[in-house]
C-alpha atoms as a PDB file:
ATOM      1  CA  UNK A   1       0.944 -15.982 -21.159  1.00  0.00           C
ATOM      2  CA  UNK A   2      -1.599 -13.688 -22.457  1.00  0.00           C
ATOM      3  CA  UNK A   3      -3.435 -13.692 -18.721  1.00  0.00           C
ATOM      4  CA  UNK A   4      -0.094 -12.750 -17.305  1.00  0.00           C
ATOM      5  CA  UNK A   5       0.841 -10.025 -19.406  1.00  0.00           C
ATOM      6  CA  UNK A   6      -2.891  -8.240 -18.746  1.00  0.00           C
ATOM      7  CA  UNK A   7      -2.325  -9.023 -14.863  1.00  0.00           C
ATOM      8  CA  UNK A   8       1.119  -6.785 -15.208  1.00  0.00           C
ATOM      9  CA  UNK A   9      -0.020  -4.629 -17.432  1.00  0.00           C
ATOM     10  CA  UNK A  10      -3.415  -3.931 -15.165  1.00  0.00           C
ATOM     11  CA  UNK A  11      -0.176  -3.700 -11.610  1.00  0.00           C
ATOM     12  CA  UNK A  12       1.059  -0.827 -13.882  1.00  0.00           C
ATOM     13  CA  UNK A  13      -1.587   1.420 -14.546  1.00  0.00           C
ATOM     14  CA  UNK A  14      -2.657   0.876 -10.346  1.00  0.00           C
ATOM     15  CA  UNK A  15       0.935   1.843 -10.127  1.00  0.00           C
ATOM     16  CA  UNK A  16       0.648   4.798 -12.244  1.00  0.00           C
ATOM     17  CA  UNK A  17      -2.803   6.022 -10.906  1.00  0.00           C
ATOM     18  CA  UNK A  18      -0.861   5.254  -6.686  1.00  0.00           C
ATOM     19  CA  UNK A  19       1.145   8.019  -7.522  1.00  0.00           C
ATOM     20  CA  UNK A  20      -1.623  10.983  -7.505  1.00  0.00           C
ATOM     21  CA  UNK A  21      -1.345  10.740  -3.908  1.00  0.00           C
ATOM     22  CA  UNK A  22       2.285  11.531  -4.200  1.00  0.00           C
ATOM     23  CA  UNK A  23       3.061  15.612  -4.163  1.00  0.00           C
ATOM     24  CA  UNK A  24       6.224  17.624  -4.212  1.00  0.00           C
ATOM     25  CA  UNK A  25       6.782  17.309  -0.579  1.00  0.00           C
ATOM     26  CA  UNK A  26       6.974  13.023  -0.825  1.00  0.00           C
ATOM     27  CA  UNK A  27       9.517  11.625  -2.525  1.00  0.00           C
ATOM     28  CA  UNK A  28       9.431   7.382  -3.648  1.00  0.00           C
ATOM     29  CA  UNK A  29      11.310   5.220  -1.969  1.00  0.00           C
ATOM     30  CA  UNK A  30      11.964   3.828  -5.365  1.00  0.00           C
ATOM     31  CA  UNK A  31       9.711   0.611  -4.718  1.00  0.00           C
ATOM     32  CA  UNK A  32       6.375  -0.662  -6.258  1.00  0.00           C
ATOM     33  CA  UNK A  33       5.137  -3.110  -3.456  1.00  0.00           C
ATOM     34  CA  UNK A  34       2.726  -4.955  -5.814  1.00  0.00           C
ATOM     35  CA  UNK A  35       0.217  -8.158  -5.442  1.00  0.00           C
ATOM     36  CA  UNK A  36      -2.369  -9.945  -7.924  1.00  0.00           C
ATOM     37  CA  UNK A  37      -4.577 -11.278  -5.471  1.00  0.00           C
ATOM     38  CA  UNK A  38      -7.820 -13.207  -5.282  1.00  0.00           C
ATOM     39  CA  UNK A  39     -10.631 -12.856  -2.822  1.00  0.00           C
ATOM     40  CA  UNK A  40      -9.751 -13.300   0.939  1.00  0.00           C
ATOM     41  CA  UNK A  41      -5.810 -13.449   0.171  1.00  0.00           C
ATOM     42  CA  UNK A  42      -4.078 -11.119   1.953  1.00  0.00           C
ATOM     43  CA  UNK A  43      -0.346  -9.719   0.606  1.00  0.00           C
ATOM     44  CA  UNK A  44       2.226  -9.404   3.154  1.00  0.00           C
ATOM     45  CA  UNK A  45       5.554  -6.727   1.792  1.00  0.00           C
ATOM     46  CA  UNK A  46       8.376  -6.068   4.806  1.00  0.00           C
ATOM     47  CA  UNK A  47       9.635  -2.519   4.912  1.00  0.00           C
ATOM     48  CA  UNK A  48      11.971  -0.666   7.166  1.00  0.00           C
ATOM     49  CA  UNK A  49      10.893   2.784   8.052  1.00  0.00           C
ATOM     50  CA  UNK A  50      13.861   4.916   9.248  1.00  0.00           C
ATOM     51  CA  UNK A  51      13.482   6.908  12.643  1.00  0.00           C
ATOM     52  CA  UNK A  52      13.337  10.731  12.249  1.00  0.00           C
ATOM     53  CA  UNK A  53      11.437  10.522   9.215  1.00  0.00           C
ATOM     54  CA  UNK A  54       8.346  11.328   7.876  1.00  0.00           C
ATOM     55  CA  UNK A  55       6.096   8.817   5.163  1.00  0.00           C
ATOM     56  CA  UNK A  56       3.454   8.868   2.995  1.00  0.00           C
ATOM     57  CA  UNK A  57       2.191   5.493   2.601  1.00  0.00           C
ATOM     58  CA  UNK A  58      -0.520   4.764  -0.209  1.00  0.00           C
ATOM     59  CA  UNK A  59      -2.399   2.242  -1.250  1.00  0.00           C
ATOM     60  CA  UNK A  60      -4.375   1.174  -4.504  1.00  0.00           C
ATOM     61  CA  UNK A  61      -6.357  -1.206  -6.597  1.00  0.00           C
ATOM     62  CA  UNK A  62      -7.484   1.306  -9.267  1.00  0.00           C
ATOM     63  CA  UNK A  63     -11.293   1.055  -7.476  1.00  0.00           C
ATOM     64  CA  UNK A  64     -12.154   3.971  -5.397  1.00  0.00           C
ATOM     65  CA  UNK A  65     -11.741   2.405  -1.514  1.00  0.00           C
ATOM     66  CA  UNK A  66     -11.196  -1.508  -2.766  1.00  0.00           C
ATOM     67  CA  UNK A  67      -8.294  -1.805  -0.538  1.00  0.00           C
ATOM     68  CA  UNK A  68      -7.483  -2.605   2.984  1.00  0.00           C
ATOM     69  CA  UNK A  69      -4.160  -1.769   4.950  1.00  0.00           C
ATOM     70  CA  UNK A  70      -2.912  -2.553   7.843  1.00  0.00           C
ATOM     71  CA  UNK A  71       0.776  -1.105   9.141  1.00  0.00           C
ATOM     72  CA  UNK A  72       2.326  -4.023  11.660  1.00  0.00           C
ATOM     73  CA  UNK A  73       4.981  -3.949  13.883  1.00  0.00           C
ATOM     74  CA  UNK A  74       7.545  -6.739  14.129  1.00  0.00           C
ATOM     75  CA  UNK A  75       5.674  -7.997  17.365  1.00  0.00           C
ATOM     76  CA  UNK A  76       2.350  -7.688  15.036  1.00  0.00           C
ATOM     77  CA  UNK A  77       0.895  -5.337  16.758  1.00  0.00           C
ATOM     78  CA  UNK A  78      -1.393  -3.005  14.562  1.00  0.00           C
ATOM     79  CA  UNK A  79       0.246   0.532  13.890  1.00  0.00           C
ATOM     80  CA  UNK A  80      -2.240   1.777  11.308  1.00  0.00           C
ATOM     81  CA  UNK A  81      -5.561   0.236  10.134  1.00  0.00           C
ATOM     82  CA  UNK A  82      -7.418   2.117   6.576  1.00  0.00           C
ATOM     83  CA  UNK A  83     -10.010   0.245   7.801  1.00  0.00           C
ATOM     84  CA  UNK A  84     -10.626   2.238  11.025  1.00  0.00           C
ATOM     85  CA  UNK A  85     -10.304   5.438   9.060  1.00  0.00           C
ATOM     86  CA  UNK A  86     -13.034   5.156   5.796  1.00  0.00           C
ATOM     87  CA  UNK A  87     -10.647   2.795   4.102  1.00  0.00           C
ATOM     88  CA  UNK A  88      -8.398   5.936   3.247  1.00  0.00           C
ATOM     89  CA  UNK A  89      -6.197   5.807   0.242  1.00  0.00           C
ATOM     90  CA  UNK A  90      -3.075   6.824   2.013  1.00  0.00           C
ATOM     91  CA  UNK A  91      -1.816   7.609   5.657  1.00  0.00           C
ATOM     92  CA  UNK A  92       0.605  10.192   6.295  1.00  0.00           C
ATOM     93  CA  UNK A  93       2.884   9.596   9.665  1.00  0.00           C
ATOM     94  CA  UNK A  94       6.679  10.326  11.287  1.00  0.00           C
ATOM     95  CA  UNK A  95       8.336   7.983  12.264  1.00  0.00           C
ATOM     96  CA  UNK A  96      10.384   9.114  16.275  1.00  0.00           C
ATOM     97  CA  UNK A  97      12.284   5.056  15.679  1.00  0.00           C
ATOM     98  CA  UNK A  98      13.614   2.949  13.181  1.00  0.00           C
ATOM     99  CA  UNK A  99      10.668   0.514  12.764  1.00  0.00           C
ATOM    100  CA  UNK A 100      10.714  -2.754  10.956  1.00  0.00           C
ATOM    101  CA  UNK A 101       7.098  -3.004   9.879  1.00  0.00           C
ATOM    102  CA  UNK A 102       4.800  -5.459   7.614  1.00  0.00           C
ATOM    103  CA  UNK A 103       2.421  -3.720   5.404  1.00  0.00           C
ATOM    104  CA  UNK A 104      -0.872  -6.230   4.972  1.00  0.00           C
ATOM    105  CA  UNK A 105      -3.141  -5.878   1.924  1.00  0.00           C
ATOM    106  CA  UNK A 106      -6.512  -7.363   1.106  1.00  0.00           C
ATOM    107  CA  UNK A 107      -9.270  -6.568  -1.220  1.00  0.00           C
ATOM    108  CA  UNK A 108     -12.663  -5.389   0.079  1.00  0.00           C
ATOM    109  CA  UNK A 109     -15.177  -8.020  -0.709  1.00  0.00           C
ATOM    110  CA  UNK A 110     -17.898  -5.752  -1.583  1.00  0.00           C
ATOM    111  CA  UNK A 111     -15.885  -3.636  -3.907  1.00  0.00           C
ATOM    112  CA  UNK A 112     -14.195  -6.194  -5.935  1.00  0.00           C
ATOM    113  CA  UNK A 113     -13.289  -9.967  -5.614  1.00  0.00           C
ATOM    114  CA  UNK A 114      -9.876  -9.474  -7.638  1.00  0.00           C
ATOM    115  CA  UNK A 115      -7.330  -6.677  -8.677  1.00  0.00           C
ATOM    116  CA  UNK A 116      -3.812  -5.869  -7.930  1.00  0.00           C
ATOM    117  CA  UNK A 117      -2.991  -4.651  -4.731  1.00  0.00           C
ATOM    118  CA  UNK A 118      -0.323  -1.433  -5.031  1.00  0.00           C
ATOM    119  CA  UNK A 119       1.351   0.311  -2.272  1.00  0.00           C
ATOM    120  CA  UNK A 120       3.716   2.895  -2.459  1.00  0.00           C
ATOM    121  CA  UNK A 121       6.138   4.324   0.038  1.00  0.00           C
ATOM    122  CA  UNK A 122       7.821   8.402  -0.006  1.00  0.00           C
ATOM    123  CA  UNK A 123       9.469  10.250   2.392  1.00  0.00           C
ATOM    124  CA  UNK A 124       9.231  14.065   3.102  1.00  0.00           C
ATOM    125  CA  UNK A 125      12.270  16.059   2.066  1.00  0.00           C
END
């Protein structure tokens, strides 16, 4: 019990410290996609990103570049890779079509072999 409560309570402060990348312009969608995960697991969250739109999508472990994202599209093709751009911490884009999309999350080994994975989703105003 005591493990679990540290493993939320350590989600919530990568929650709090996702949120830097979040400015006046972005606005939450309200969600904290959020995974404890352990070496080469990978966390999977489904989203629905609404055509005409503009995101901000950012990701976190509370290490400076320990996480890997990849946007997907619903034939898995990749939209977005951090890894292809310095393992950035969040990826600004518009969206022209209502995409349903899977968001893919893994740790970088040679940053850290555990942590919580944290993405958050806003939308321009």
């Amino acid at each position: 019990m005591v493990i679990a409560n540290l493993s939320f309570s350590q989600c919530d402060e990568v929650a709090r410290s996702s949120e830097q990348y979040f400015n006046k312009d972005f606005i939450s969608d309200g969600q904290t996609y959020r995974a404890l995960l352990y070496d080469d697991q990978v966390a999977e969250f489904s989203t629905l990103f609404f055509g005409g739109s503009t995101y901000r999508l950012s990701a976190n472990t509370g290490t400076d570049k320990g996480i890997v994202f990849r946007v997907l599209d619903k034939n898995r093709n990749v939209i977005f890779s951090s890894a292809d751009h310095d393992k950035s911490p969040y990826w600004d884009f518009e969206v022209e079509n209502t995409l349903d999309c899977t968001i893919e999350a893994h740790l970088d080994p040679a940053v850290q072999s555990s942590g919580c994975a944290v993405i958050l989703i806003g939308f321009k105003e």
